[in-house]
Protein backbone atom coordinates (compact mmCIF):
# COMPACT_ATOMS: atom_id res chain seq x y z
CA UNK A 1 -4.59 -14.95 30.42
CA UNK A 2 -6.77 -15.79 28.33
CA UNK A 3 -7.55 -19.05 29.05
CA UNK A 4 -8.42 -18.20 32.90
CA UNK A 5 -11.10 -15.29 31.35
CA UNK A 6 -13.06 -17.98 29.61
CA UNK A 7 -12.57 -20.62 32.63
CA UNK A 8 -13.94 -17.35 34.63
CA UNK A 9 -16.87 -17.01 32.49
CA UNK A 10 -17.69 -20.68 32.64
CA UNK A 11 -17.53 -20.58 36.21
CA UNK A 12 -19.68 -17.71 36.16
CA UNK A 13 -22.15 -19.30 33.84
CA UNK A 14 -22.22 -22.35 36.30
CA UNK A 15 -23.17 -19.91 39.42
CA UNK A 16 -26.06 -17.93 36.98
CA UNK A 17 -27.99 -21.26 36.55
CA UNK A 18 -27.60 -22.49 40.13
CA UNK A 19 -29.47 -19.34 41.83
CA UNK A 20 -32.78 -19.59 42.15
CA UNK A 21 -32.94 -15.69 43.37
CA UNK A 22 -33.39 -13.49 40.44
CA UNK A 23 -32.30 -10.38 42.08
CA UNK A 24 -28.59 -11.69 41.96
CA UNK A 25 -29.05 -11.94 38.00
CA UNK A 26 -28.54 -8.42 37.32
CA UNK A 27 -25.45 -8.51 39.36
CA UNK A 28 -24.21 -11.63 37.21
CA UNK A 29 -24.77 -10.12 34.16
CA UNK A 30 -22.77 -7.20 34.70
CA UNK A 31 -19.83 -9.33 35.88
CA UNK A 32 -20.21 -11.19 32.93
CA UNK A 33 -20.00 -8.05 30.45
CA UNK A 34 -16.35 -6.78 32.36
CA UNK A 35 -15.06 -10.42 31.50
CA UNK A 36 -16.22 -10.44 27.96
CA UNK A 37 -14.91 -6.92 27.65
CA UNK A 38 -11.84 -7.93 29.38
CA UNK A 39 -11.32 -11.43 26.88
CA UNK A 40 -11.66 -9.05 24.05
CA UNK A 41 -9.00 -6.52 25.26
CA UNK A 42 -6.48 -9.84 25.41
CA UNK A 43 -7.23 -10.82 22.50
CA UNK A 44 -6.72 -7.29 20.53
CA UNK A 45 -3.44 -7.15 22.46
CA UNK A 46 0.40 -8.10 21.21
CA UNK A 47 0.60 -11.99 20.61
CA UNK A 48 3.46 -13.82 22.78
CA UNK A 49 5.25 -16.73 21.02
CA UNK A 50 4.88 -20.00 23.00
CA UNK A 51 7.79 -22.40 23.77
CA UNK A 52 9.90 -23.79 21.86
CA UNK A 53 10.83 -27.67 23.24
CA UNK A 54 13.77 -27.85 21.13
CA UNK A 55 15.81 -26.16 18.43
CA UNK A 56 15.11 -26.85 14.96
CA UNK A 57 17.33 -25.68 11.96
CA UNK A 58 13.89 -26.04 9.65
CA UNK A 59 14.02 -22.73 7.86
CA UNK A 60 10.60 -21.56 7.95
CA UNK A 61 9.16 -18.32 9.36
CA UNK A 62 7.54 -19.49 12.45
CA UNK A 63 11.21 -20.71 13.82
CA UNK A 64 12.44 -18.06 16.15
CA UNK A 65 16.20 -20.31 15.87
CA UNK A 66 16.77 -20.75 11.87
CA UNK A 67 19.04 -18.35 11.46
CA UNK A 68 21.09 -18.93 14.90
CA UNK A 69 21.27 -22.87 13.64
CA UNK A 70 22.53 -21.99 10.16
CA UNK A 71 25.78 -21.41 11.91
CA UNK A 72 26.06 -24.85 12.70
CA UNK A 73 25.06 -25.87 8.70
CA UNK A 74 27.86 -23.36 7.83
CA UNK A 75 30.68 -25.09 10.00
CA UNK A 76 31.11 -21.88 12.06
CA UNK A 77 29.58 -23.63 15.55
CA UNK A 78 29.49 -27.18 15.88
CA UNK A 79 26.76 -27.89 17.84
CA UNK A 80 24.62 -23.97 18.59
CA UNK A 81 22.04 -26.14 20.35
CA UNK A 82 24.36 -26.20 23.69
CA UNK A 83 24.07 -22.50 24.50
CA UNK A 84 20.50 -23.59 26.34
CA UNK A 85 22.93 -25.31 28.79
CA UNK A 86 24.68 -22.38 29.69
CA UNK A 87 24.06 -19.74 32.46
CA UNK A 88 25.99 -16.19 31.96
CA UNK A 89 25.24 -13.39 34.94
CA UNK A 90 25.13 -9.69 34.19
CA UNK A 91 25.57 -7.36 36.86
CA UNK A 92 24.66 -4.03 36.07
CA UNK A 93 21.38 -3.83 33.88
CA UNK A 94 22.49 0.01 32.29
CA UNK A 95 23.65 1.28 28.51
CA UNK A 96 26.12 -2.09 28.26
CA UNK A 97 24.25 -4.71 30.44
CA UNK A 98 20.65 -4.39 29.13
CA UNK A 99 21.61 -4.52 25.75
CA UNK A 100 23.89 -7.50 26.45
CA UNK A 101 21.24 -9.17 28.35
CA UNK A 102 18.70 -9.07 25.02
CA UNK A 103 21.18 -9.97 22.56
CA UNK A 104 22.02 -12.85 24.90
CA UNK A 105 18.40 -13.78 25.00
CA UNK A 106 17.66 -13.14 21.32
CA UNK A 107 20.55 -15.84 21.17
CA UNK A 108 18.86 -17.81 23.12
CA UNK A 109 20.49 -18.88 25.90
CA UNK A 110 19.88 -21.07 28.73
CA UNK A 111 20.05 -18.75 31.75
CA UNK A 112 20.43 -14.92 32.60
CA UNK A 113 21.06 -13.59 36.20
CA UNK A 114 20.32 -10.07 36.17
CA UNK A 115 21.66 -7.77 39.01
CA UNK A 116 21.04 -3.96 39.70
CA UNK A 117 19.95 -1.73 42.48
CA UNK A 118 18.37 1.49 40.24
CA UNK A 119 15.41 2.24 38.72
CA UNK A 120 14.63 3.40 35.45
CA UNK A 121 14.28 7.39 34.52
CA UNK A 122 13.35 8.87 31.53
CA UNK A 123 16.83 10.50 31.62
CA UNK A 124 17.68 6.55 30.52
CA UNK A 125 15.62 6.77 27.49
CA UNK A 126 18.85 8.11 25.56
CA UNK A 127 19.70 4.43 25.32
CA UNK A 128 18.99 1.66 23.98
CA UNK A 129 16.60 -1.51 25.45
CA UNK A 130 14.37 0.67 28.20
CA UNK A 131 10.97 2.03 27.43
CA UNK A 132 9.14 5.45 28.86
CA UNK A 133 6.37 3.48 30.01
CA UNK A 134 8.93 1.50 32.62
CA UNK A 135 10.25 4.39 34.02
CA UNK A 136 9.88 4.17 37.97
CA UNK A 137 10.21 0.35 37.52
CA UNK A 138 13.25 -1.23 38.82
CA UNK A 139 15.83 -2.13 35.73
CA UNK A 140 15.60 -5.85 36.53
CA UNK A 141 12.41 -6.10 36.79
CA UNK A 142 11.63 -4.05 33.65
CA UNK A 143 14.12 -5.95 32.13
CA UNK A 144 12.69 -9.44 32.62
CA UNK A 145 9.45 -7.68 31.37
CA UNK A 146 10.90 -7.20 27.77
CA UNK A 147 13.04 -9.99 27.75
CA UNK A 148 10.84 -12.65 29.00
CA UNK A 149 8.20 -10.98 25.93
CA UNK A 150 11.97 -11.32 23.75
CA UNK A 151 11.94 -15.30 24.25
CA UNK A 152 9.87 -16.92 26.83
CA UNK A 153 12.36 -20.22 26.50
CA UNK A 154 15.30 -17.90 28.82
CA UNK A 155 15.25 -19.28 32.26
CA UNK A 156 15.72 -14.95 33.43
CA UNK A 157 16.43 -14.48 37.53
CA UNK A 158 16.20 -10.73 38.82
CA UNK A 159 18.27 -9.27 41.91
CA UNK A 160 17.68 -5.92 42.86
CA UNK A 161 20.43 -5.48 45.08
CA UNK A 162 23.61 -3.41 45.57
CA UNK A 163 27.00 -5.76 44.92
CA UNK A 164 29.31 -3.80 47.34
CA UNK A 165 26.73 -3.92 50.62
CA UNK A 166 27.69 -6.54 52.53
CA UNK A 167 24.66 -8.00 52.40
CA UNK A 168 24.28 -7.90 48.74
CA UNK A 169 27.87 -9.53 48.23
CA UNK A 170 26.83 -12.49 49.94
CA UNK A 171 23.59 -12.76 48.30
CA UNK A 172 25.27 -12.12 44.78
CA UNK A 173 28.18 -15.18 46.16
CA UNK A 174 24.84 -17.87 47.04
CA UNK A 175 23.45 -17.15 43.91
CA UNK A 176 26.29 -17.29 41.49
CA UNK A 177 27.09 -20.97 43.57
CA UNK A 178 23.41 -21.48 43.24
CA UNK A 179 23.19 -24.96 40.06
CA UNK A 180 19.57 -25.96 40.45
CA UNK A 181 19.04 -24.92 36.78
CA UNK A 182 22.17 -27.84 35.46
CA UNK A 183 22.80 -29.72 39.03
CA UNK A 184 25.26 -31.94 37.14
CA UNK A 185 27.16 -29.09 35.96
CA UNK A 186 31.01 -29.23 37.56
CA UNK A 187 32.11 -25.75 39.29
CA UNK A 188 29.62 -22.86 40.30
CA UNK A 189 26.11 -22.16 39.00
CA UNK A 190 27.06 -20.33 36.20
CA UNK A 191 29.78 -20.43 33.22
CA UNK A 192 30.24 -16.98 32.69
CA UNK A 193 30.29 -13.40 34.76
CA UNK A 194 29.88 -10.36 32.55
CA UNK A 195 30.38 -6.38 34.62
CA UNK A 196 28.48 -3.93 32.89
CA UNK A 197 29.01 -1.36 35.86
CA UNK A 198 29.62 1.77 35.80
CA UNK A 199 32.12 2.32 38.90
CA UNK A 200 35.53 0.94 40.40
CA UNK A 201 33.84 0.04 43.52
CA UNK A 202 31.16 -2.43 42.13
CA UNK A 203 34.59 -3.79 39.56
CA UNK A 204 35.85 -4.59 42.67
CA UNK A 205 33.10 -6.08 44.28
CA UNK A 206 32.73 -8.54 40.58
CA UNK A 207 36.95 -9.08 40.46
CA UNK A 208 36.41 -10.19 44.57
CA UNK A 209 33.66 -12.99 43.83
CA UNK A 210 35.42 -14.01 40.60
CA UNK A 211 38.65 -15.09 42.29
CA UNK A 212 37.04 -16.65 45.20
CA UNK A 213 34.98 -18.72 43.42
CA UNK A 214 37.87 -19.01 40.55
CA UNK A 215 35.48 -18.10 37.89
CA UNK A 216 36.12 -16.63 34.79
CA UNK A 217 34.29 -13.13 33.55
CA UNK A 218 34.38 -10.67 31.36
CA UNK A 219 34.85 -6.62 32.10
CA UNK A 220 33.44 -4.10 30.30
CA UNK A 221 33.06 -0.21 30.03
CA UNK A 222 32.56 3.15 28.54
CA UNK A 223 34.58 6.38 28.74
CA UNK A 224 32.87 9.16 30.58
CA UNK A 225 32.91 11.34 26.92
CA UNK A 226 30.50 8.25 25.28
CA UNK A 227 33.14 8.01 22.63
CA UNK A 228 35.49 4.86 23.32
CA UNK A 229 34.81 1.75 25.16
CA UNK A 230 36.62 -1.45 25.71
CA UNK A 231 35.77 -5.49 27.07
CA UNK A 232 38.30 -7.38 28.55
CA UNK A 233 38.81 -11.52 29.51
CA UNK A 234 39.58 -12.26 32.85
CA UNK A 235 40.50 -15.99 34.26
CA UNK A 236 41.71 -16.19 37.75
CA UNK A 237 45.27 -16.85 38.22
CA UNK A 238 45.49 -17.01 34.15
CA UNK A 239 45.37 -12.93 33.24
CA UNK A 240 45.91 -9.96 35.42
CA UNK A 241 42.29 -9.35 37.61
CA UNK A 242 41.11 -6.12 38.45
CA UNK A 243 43.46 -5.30 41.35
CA UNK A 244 46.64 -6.45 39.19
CA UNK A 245 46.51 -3.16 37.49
CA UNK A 246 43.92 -0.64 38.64
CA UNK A 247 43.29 2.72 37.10
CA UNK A 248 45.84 5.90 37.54
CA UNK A 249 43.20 7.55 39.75
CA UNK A 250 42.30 4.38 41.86
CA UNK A 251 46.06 3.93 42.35
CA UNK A 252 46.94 7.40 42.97
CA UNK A 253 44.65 7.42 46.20
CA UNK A 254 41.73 9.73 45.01
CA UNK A 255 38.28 8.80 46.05
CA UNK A 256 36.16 8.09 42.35
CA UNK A 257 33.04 9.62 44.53
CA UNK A 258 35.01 12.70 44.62
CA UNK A 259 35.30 13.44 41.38
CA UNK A 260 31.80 13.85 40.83
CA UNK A 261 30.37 17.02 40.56
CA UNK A 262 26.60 18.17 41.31
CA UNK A 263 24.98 18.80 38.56
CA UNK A 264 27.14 17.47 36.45
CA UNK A 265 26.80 13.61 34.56
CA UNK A 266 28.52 11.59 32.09
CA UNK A 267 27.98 11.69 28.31
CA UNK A 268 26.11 8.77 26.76
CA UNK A 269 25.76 7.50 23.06
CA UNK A 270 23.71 4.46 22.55
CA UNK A 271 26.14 4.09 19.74
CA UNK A 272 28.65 3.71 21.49
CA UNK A 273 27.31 1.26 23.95
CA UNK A 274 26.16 -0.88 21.42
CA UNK A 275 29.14 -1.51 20.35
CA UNK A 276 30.43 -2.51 23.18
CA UNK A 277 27.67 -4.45 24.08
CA UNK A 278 27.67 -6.11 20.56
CA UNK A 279 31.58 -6.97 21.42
CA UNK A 280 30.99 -8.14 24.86
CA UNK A 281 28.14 -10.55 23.70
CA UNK A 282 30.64 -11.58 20.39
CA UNK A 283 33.42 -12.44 22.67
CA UNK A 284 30.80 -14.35 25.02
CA UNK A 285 29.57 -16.40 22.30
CA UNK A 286 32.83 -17.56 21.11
CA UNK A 287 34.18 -18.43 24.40
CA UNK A 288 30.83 -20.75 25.39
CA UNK A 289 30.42 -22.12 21.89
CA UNK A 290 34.19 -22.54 21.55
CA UNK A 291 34.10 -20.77 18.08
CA UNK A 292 37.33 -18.30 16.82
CA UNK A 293 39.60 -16.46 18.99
CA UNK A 294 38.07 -15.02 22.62
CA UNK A 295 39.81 -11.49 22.67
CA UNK A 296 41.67 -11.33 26.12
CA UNK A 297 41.20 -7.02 25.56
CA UNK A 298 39.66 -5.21 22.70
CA UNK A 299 39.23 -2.01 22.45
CA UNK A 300 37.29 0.71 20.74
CA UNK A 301 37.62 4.68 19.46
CA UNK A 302 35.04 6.14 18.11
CA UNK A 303 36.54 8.62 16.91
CA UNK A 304 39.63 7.15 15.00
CA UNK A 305 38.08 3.31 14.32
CA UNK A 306 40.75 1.98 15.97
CA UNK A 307 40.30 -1.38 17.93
CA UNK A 308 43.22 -1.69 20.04
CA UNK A 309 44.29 -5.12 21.44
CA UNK A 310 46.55 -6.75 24.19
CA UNK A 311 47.46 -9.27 26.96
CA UNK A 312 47.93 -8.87 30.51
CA UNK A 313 49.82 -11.13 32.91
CA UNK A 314 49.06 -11.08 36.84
CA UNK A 315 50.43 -9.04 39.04
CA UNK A 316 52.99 -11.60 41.39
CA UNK A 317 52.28 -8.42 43.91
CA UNK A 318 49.16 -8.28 42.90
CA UNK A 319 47.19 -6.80 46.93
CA UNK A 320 44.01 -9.10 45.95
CA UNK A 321 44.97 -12.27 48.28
CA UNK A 322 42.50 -14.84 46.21
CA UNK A 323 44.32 -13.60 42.98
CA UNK A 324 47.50 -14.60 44.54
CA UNK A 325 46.14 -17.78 45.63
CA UNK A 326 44.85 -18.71 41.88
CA UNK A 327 48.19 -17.64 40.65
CA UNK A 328 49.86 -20.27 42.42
CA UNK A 329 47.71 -22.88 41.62
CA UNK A 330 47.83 -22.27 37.56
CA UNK A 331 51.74 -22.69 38.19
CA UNK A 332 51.41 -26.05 39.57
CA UNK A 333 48.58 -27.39 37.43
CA UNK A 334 50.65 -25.81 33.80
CA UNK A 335 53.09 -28.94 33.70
CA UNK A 336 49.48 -31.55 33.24
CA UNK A 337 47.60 -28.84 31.46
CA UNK A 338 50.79 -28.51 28.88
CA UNK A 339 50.83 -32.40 28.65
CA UNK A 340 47.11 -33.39 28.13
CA UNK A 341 47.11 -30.09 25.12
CA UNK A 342 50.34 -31.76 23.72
CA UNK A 343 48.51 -35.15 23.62
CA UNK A 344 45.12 -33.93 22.18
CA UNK A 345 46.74 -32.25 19.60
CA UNK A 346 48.79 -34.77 18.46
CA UNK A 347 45.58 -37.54 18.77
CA UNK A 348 43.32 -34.82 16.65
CA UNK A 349 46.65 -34.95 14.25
CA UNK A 350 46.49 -38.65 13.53
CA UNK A 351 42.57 -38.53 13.43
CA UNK A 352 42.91 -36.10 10.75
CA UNK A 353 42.78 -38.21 7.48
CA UNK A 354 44.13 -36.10 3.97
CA UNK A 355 41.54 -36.15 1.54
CA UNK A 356 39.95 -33.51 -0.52
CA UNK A 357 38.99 -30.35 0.32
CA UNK A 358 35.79 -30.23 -1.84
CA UNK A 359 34.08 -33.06 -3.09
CA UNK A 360 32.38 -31.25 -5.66
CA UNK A 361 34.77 -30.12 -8.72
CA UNK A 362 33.14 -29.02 -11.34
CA UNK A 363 35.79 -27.54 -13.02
CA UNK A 364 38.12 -30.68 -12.67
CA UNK A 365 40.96 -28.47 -10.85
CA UNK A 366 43.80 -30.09 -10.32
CA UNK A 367 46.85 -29.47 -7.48
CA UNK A 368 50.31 -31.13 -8.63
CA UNK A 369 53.49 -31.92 -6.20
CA UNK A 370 56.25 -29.76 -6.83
CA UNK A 371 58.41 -33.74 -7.74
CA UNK A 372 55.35 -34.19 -9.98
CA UNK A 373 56.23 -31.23 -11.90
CA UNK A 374 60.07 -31.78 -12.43
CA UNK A 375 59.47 -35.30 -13.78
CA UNK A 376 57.62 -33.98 -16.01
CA UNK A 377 58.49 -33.31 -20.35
CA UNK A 378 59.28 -30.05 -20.13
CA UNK A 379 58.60 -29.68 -23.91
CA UNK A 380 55.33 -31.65 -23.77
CA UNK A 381 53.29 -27.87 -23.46
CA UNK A 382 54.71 -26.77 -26.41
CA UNK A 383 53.77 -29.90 -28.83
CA UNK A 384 52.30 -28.29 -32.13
CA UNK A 385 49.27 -30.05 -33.73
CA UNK A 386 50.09 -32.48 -36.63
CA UNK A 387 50.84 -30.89 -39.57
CA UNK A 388 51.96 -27.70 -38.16
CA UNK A 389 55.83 -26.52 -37.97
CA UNK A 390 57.74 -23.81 -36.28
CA UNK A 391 58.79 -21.21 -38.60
CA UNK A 392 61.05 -19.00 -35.84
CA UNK A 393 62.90 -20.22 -32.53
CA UNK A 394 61.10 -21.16 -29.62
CA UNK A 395 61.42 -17.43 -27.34
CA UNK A 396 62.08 -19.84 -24.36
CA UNK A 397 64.89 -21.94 -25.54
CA UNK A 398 68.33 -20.28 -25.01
CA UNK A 399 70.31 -19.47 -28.09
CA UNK A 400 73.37 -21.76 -27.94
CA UNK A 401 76.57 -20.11 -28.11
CA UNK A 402 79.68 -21.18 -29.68
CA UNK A 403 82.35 -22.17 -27.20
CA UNK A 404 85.60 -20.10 -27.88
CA UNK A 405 87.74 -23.92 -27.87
CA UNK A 406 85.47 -25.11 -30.60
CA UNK A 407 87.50 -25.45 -34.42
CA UNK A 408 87.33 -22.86 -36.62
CA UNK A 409 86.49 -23.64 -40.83
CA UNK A 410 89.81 -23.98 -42.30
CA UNK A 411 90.26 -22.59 -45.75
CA UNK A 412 90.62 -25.86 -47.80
CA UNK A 413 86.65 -26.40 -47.00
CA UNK A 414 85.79 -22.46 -48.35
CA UNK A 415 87.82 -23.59 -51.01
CA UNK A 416 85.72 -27.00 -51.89
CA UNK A 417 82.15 -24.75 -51.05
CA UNK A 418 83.47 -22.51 -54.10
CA UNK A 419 84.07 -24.86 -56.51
CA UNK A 420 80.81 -26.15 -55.61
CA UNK A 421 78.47 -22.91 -56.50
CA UNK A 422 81.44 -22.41 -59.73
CA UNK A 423 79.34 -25.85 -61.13
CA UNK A 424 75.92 -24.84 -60.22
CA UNK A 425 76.35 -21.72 -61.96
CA UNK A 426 77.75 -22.90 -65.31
CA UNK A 427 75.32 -25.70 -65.41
C-alpha cells in the first residue's frame, strides 16, 4: 500500500510540472496533501511480515518457523518443512473451525479451504479467533482477514456457501477435486477434511463427499452444555463413517430442527472449544507429518478430565451406499497392503544396525549381558586391599553345615588333646 501512495505522488508530481495552467495548481496541491496524509496513516499502522521463501531452523527472532523446526532438531518430526505441501479443508469456520484454521496457519501450512455460509455477530464474540469490528462480515471472509495478517505464506481459499444445498455440495465436490495448488499430487486436491459443524445434516453432507471421493477426514464437536467435546478419524471403508452409527436421536426418527426451541441456544465455552480445537489440530499434525499415534476417537469431559478413547469398525449394513462400496474394496486390497507392511518392516529391521544409544558417555556407563555376568568371579567384588584381612564371616557366604553321615571324634583323640594341654601346663 504503501508503495502505490508514493508511485501516486510521483505520478502526481509528474502531472504538477506538465500544466502550464496555474489554476489547476491549487487543485494539485490539495490532492497531494490527502496522499501525504494518507502515506503517513500506513505507515503509523500495524506492520505485516513479508514472505518467507523457505523455512529456516536459524533461531533468531525475526524467524516466524524456529520453534516449529526445532521439532525436527529434536527427532520428534523428520522433515516439518513438508507441511507447506499439504492442503487440509475446514468446513465450518465457528468455536472449533476458526480456531483450527489459525493454529493450522500459525503452523504453517501449505493450504486452507475455508467453508461457511454465516456471518459474524457479536453474540460470537464469546469465543475465541473473531473480532467486534468483523461483525456483519461473513466468517470466511473475516477469517482470511486475520489469518492472511497470521502468515501471509498460507495459500487461504474462502467459500461462503451452504454444504447441504445442492448447489453448494457440488461446488464443495469441484473444489475439494480441485489440485492446481500440487498438480502432481496423487488423489484429490486436498490430504485432509476436517467438520467443525455444528449439525447432523451438514455431518452428513462432509461423511457423503468423503466416501465418494474415498478421502479421509476428521469429525469433530461440542456438547450442547459447552462442557465435553470429542474428534474422531474417519477413512473410508477403514473405520465406521458417519452413517455406520448415527446418533440415538438421528436414528430414532426425530427431526434435529425440531428440537430447537425459539429463544432458546446452546451453551458455549471458548474453553472448551479450544480444546477441542487444540486436539483436532494435534491429531492433524501427526497424521500429515506421520509423527506418534493419530487417535481414531478421543474424547473430552470437562468436568471429570477424562479423555475417553475407542475404535469403530464399519457398519457391513451400513445405508451409506459409497461406504459400502469402500468397504469392499479395503477387503480386497488387505492381502497386498498386509504383504508390502510385512516386507517394509522386516527391510527397516535389517537396515537397523545395533550400536549405541548415546555417543556421548560421560560417565563411562556400562550395560553387561546377563552370560557376561555368570562368567564372571563371583568373589572378585569382595577383594580386600593388600594388607587388609577379614576379621568376621563374609554375611553372604552360607554357613556350611555338618552333614549328619560325616564321623564323629572318637575318644582316643580327646584323650591325646588332654595329654597335650597336661604338658603345656606343667612346663
Amino acid at each position: 500500500m504503501e508503495v502505490e501512495l508514493k508511485e501516486l505522488l510521483h505520478d502526481l508530481e509528474s502531472l504538477n510540472q506538465s500544466l502550464h495552467d496555474p489554476s489547476h495548481r491549487a487543485s494539485l496541491d490539495k490532492l497531494r496533501l490527502r496522499i501525504e496524509h494518507l502515506t503517513s496513516m500506513e505507515r503509523s499502522g500495524p506492520a505485516r511480515r513479508l514472505k518467507v521463501k523457505d523455512m529456516s531452523a536459524e533461531v533468531v527472532d525475526s524467524n516466524p518457523y524456529s520453534r516449529l523446526m526445532a521439532l525436527q532438531r529434536m527427532g520428534i518430526v523428520e522433515n516439518y518443512e513438508r507441511i507447506r505441501d499439504f492442503s487440509v479443508a475446514i468446513v465450518g469456520i465457528g468455536g472449533v473451525g476458526s480456531v483450527a484454521a489459525e493454529m493450522l496457519t500459525r503452523c504453517g501450512i501449505g493450504r486452507l479451504l475455508l467453508y461457511d455460509y454465516d456471518k459474524v455477530e457479536l453474540a460470537n464474540m464469546n469465543r475465541l479467533f473473531f473480532r467486534p469490528e468483523q461483525a456483519g462480515m461473513t466468517k470466511t471472509d473475516a477469517a482470511v482477514q486475520t489469518l492472511s495478517d497470521i502468515n501471509p505464506d498460507v495459500v487461504l481459499e474462502s467459500y461462503t456457501l451452504n454444504i447441504t444445498t445442492v448447489q453448494g455440495f457440488e461446488t464443495f465436490m469441484s473444489s475439494l477435486k480441485n489440485k492446481s495448488f500440487r498438480p502432481s499430487k496423487e488423489g484429490i486436491g486436498v490430504d485432509l477434511v476436517l467438520s467443525c459443524v455444528d449439525n447432523y445434516e451438514a455431518r452428513m453432507a462432509v461423511n457423503q463427499a468423503c466416501n465418494e471421493l474415498s478421502q479421509t477426514w476428521m469429525e469433530s464437536g461440542v456438547s450442547e452444555d459447552a462442557v465435553s467435546g470429542h474428534i474422531q478419524l474417519l477413512v473410508p471403508g477403514e473405520t465406521a463413517c458417519f452413517a455406520c452409527a448415527p446418533p440415538l436421536v438421528v436414528a430414532s426418527g426425530v427431526d434435529e430442527r425440531t428440537l430447537k426451541r425459539e429463544g432458546v441456544c446452546a451453551a458455549s465455552l471458548p474453553t472448551t472449544m479450544g480444546v477441542v480445537a487444540g486436539l483436532l489440530v494435534q491429531n492433524t499434525l501427526k497424521f500429515l507429518l506421520k509423527f506418534g499415534n493419530v487417535s481414531p476417537y478421543l474424547g473430552y469431559n470437562s468436568l471429570k478430565d477424562y479423555f475417553p478413547t475407542m475404535e469403530m469398525k464399519p457398519n457391513p449394513q451400513c445405508s451409506n451406499v459409497a461406504c459400502l462400496e469402500r468397504q469392499q474394496e479395503y477387503i480386497l486390497a488387505k492381502p497386498a497392503r498386509d504383504a508390502a507392511l510385512k516386507a517394509k518392516m522386516e527391510a527397516e529391521s535389517l537396515s537397523v544396525e545395533e550400536g549405541p544409544l548415546h555417543a556421548d558417555n560421560e560417565w563411562s556407563i556400562s550395560v553387561l549381558d546377563d552370560n557376561e555376568l555368570n562368567s564372571m568371579d563371583a568373589t572378585s567384588s569382595d577383594a580386600l586391599p593388600e594388607g587388609l584381612v577379614r576379621e568376621l564371616p563374609s554375611a553372604d557366604e552360607p554357613q556350611r553345615m555338618v552333614p549328619p553321615d560325616a564321623p564323629l571324634v572318637s575318644i582316643d583323640d580327646l584323650e591325646e588333646l588332654r595329654r597335650q594341654l597336661d604338658a603345656l601346663n606343667s612346663t
